[in-house]
Protein backbone atom coordinates (compact mmCIF):
# COMPACT_ATOMS: atom_id res chain seq x y z
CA UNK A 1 46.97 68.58 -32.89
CA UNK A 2 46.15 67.35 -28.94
CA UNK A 3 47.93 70.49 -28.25
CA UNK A 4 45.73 72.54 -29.76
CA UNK A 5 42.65 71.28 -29.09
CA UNK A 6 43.98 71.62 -25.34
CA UNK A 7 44.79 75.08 -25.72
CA UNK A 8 41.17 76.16 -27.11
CA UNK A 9 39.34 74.37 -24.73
CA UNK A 10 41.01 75.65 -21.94
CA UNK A 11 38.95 77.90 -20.43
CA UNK A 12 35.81 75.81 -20.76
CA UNK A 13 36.08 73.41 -18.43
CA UNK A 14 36.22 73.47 -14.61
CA UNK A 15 38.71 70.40 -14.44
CA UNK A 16 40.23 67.84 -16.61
CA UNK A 17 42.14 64.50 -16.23
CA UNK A 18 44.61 63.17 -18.72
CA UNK A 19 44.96 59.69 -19.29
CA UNK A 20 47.34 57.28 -21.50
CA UNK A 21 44.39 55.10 -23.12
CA UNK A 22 41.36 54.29 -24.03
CA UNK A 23 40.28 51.89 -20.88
CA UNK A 24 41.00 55.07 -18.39
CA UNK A 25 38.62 57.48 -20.89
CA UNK A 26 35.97 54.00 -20.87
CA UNK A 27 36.16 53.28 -17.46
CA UNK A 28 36.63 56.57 -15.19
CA UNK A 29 32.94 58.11 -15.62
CA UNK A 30 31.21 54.62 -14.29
CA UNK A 31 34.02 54.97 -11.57
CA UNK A 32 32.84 58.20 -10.67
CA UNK A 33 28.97 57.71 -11.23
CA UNK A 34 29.49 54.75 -8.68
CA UNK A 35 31.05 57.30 -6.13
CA UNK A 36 27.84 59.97 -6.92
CA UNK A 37 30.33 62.36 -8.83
CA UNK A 38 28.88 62.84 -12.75
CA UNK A 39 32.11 64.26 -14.56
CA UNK A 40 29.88 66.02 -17.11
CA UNK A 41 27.85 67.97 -14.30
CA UNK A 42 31.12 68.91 -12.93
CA UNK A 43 32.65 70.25 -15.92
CA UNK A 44 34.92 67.46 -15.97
CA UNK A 45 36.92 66.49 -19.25
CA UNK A 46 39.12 63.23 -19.79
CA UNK A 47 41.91 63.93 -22.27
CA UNK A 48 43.28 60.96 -23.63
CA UNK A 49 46.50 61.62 -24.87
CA UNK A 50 47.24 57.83 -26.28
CA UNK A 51 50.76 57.57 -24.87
CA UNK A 52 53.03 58.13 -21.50
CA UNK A 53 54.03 61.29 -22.33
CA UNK A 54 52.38 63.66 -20.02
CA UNK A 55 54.91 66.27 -19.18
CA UNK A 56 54.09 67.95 -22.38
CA UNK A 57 50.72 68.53 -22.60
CA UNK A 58 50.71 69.03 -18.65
CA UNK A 59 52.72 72.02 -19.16
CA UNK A 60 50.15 73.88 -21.04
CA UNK A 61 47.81 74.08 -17.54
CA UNK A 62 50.64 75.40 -15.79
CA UNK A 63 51.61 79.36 -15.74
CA UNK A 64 54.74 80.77 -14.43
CA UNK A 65 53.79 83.67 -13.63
CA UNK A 66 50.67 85.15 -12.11
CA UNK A 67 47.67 85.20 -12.48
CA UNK A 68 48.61 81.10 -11.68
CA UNK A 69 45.65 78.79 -13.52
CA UNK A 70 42.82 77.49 -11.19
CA UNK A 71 41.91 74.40 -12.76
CA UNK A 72 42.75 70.99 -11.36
CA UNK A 73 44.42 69.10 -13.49
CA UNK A 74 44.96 65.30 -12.81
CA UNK A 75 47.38 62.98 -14.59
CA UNK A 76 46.50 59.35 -14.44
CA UNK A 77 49.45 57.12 -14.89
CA UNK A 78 50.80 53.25 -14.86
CA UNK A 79 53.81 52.54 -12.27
CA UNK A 80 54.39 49.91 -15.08
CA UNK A 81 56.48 47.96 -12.25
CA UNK A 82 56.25 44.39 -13.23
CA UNK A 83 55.12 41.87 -11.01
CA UNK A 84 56.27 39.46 -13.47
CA UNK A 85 58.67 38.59 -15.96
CA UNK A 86 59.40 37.04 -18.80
CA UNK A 87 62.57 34.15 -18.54
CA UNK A 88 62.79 31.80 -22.29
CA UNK A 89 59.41 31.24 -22.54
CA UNK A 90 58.60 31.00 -19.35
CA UNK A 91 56.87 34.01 -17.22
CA UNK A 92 58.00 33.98 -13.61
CA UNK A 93 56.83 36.04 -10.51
CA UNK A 94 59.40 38.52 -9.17
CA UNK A 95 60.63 38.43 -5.78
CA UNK A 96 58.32 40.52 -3.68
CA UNK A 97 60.88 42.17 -2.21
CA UNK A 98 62.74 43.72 -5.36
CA UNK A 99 59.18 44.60 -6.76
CA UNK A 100 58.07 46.85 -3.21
CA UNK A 101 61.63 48.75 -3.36
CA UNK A 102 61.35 49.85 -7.03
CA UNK A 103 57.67 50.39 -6.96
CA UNK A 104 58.48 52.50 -3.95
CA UNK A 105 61.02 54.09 -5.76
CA UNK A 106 58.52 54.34 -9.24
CA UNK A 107 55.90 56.24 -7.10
CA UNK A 108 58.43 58.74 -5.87
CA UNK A 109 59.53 59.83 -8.94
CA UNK A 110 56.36 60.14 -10.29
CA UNK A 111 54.57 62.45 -7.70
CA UNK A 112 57.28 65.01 -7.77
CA UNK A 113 55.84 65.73 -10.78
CA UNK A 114 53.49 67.30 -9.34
CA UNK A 115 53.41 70.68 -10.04
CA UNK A 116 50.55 73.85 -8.91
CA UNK A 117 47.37 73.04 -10.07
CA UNK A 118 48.52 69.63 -11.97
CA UNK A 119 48.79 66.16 -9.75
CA UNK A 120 50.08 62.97 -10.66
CA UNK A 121 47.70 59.59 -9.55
CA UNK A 122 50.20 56.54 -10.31
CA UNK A 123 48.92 53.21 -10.43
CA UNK A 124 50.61 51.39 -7.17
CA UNK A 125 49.96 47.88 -8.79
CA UNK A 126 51.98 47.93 -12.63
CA UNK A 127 49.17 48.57 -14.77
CA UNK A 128 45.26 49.87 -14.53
CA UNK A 129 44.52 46.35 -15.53
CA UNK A 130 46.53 44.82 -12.67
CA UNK A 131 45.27 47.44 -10.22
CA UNK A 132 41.82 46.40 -11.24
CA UNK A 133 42.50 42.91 -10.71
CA UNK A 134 43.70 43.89 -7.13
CA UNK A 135 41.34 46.26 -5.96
CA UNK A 136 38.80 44.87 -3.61
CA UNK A 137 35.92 46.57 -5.29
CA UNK A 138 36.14 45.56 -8.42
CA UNK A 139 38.44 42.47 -8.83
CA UNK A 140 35.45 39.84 -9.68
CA UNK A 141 33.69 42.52 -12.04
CA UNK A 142 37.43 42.39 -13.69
CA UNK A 143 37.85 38.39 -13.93
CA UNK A 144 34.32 37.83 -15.00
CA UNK A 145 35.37 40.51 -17.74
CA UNK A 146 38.29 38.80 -18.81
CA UNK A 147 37.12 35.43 -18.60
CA UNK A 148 33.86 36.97 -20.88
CA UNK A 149 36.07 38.44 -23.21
CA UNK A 150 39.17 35.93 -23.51
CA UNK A 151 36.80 32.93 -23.23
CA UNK A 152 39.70 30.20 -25.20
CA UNK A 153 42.56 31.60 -21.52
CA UNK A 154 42.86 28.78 -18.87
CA UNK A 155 41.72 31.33 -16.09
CA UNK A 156 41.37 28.97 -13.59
CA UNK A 157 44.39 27.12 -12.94
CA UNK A 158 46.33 30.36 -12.20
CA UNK A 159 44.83 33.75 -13.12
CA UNK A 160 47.24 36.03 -11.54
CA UNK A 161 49.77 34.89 -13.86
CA UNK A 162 47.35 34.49 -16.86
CA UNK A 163 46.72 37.76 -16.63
CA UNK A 164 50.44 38.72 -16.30
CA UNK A 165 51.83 36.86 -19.47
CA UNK A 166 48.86 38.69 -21.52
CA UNK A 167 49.89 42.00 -20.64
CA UNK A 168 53.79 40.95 -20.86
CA UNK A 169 53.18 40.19 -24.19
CA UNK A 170 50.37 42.84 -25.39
CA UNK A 171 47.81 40.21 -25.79
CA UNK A 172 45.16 41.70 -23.30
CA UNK A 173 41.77 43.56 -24.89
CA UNK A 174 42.23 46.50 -22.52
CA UNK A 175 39.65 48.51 -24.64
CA UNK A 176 37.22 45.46 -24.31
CA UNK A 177 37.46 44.52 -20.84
CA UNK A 178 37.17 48.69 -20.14
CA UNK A 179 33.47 48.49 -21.89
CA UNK A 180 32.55 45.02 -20.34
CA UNK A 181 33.27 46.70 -16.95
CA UNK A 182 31.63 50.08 -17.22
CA UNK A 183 28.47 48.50 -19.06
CA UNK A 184 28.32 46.27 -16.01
CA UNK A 185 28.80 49.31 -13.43
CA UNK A 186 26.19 51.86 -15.10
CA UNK A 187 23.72 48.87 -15.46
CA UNK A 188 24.09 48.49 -11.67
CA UNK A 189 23.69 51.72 -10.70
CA UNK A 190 20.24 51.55 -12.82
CA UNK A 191 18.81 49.05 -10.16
CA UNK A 192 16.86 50.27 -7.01
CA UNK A 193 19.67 48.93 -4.70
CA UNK A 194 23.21 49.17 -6.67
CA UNK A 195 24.96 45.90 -5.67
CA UNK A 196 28.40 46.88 -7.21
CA UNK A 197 30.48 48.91 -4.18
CA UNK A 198 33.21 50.57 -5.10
CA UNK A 199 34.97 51.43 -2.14
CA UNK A 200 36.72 54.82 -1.04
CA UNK A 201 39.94 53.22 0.67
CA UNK A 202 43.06 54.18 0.60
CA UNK A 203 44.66 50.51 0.51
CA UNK A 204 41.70 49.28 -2.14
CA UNK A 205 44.77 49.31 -5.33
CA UNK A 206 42.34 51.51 -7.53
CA UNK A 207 42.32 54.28 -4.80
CA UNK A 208 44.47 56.20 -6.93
CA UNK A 209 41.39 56.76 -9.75
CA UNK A 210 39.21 57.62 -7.01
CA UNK A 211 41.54 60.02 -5.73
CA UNK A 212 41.73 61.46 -9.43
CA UNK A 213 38.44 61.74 -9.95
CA UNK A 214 37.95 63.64 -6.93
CA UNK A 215 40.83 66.23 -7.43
CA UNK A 216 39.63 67.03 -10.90
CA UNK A 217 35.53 67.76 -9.59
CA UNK A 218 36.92 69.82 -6.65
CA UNK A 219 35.51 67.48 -4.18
């Protein structure tokens, strides 16, 4: 079905960005807003595909043989590299070290996927949610999300690892959070002096979306 609608819209869009879930769909157009790109202006469409399988559908934007397709095509994916993990009941922080050499490894592996026209943007930090909660732009606009939406969590005695035992065991409103955070982003950019900066930098962990969004709008 995906596959089809892919195939007939093909030609009417100047660039498109496929994504695993509903928070990347939510969130990336107040991403880009904040960074003065408008997706729709651009000719922009966000495929959600509602799974990890990307290979697949990326195929369909790329053409053996000449005349080779045009359109930029970016894949956003999770590293999914766990920070933490879960021992009995307990969840536990992986050593640092371990965590660097198979993210290093993750990241690898995923940008050789890259193929013509189609690029891979892999979250370096497990997760979007994790990423967000790392990035410097946009790691209080994340808490104050999940602290808004998951009012009953003890946030405060450790949220790092709060946040890591919800997504270890699926118990994290991704969707939710998503909405809290754009609504708070577009109703920003609505005041006279925006007070939410999201910055362009390549160490800021949600550099990767930005990177993304740009491919996809030629910029």
């Amino acid at each position: 079905m995906l596959s089809s609608f892919l195939k007939r819209n093909l030609f009417f869009v100047k660039g498109v960005i496929l994504v695993e879930g509903w928070a990347e769909e939510i969130l990336l157009p107040s991403i880009a807003k904040a960074i003065n790109i408008d997706l729709t202006e651009k000719g922009v469409s966000i495929v959600n595909i509602g799974n990890t399988g990307f290979d697949h559908y990326a195929k369909i934007y790329i053409r053996q043989t000449e005349p080779f397709m045009g359109i930029p095509v970016a894949v956003i994916t999770d590293s999914d590299i766990r920070e933490y993990e879960k021992n009995g009941n307990e969840i536990i922080k992986r050593d640092e070290n371990i965590v660097e050499q198979e993210k290093i490894k993750k990241l690898e592996e995923i940008n050789k996927k890259s193929e013509g026209n189609v690029k891979y943007f892999a979250a370096p930090n497990w997760t979007l949610e994790y990423s967000l909660f790392k990035s410097q732009s946009l790691t209080m606009l994340f808490q104050n999300a999940a602290k808004e939406i998951h009012s009953g969590t003890d946030w405060d005695t450790d949220f790092e690892k709060a946040l890591a035992e919800k997504l270890i065991n699926k118990g994290f409103k991704k969707t939710d959070i998503a909405y809290h955070i754009a609504n708070a982003i577009d109703e920003d950019l609505r005041k006279e002096v925006p007070t939410i900066q999201i910055i362009d930098d390549e160490n800021d962990s949600i550099n990767y979306l930005i990177k993304a969004i740009k491919y996809a709008s030629g910029n």
